[in-house]
C-alpha atoms as a PDB file:
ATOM      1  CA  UNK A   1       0.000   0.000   0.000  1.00  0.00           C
ATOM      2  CA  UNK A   2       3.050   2.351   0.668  1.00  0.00           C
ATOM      3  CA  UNK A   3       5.219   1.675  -2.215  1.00  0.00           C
ATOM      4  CA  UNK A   4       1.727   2.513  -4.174  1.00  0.00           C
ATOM      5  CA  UNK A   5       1.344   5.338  -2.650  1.00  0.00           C
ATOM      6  CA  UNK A   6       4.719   6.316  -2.720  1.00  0.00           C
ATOM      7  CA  UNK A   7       4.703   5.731  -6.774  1.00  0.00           C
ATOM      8  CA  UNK A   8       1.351   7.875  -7.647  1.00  0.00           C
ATOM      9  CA  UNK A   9       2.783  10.719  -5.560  1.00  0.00           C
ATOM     10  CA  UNK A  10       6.009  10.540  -7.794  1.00  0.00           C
ATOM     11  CA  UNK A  11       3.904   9.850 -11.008  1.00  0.00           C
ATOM     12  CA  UNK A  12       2.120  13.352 -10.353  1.00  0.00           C
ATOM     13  CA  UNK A  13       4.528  15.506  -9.521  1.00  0.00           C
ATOM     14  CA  UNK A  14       7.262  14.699 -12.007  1.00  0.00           C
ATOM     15  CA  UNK A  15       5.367  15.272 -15.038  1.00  0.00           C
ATOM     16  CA  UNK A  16       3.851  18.793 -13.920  1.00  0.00           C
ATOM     17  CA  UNK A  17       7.527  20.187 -14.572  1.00  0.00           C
ATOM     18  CA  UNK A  18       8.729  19.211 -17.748  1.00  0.00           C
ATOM     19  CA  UNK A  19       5.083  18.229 -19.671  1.00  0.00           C
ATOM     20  CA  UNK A  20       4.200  21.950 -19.822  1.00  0.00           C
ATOM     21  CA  UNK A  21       7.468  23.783 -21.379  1.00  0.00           C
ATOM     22  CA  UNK A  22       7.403  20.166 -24.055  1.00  0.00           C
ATOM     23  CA  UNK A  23       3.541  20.969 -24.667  1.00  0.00           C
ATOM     24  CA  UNK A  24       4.021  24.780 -24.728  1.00  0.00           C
ATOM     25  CA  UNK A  25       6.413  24.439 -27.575  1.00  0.00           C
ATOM     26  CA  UNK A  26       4.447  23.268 -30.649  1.00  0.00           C
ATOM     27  CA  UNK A  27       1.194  24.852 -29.712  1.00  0.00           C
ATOM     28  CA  UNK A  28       0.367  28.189 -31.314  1.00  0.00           C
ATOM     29  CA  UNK A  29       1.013  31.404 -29.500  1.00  0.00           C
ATOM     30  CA  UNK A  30      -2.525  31.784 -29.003  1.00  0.00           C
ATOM     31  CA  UNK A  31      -2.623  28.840 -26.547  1.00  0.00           C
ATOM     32  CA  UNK A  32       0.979  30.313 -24.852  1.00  0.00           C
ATOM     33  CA  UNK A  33      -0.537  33.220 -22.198  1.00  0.00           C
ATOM     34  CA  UNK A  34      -3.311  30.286 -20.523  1.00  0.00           C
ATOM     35  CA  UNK A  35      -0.046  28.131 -19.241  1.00  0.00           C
ATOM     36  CA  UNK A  36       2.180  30.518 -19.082  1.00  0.00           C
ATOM     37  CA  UNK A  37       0.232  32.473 -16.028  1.00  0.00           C
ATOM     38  CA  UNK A  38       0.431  29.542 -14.286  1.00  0.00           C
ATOM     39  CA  UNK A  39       4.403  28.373 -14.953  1.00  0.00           C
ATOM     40  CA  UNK A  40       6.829  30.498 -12.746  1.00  0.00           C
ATOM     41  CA  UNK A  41       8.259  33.417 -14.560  1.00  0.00           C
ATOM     42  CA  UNK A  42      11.743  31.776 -15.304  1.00  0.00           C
ATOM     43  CA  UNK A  43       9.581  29.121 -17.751  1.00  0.00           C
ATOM     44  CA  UNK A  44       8.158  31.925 -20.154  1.00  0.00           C
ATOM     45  CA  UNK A  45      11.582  33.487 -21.006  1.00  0.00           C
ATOM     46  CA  UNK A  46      13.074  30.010 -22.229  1.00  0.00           C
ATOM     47  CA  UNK A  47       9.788  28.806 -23.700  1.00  0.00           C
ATOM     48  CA  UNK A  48      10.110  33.065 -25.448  1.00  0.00           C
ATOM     49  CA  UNK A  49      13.306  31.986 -26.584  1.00  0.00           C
ATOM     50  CA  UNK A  50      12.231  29.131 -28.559  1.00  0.00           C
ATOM     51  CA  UNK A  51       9.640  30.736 -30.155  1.00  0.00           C
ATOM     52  CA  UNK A  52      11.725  33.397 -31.152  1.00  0.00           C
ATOM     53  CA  UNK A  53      14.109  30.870 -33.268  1.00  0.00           C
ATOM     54  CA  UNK A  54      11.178  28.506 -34.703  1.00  0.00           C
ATOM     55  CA  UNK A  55       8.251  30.683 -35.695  1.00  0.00           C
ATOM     56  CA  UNK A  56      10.531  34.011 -35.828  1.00  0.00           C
ATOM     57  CA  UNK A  57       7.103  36.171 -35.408  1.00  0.00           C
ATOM     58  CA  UNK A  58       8.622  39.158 -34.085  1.00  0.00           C
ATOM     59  CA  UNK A  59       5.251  41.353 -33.470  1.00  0.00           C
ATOM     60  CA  UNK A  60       3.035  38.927 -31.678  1.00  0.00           C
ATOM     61  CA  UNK A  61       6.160  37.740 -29.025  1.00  0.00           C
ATOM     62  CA  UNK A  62       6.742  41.476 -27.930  1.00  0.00           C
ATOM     63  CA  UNK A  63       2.867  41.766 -27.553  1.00  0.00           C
ATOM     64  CA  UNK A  64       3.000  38.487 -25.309  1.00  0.00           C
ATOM     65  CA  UNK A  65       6.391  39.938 -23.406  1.00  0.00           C
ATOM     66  CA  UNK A  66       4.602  43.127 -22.672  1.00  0.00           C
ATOM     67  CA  UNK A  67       1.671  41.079 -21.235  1.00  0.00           C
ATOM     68  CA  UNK A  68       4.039  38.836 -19.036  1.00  0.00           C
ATOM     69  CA  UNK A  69       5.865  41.975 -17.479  1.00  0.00           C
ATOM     70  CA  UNK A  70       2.499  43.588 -16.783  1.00  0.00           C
ATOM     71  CA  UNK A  71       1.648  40.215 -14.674  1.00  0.00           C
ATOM     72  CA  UNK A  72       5.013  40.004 -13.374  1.00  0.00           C
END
C-alpha cells in the first residue's frame, strides 16, 4: 500500500515540470498566455526563446512579453 502510494505521488509531480514547457512548444502562441500564467516566470523566457528561433514572429512575441511583465 506504501510503495503505491509512494509511486502515484512521484507519477504526479514529475510530469507537472517538464510536460508543460514540451507541450508549450508546438502549440500556437494563441494557446501560450493560458499556461504561461500559471508556470513560474523563469519558464516563459526560455519557452520566449524558442519561439523566437522557430516561428521568428517578431510582433506577436513582444505583444506576449509586454503582457508577461504587466503580470510580473
Amino acid at each position: 500500500m506504501m510503495c503505491h502510494h509512494k509511486r502515484i505521488s512521484t507519477v504526479h509531480v514529475t510530469p507537472l515540470f517538464p510536460r508543460p514547457t514540451r507541450q508549450i512548444q508546438p502549440f500556437p502562441l494563441r494557446n501560450v498566455p493560458k499556461p504561461l500564467y500559471i508556470n513560474p516566470p523563469i519558464q516563459p523566457m526560455l519557452f520566449h526563446h524558442v519561439t523566437l528561433s522557430r516561428e521568428n514572429q517578431g510582433r506577436k512575441i513582444t505583444a506576449t512579453l509586454r503582457k508577461f511583465q504587466t503580470v510580473k
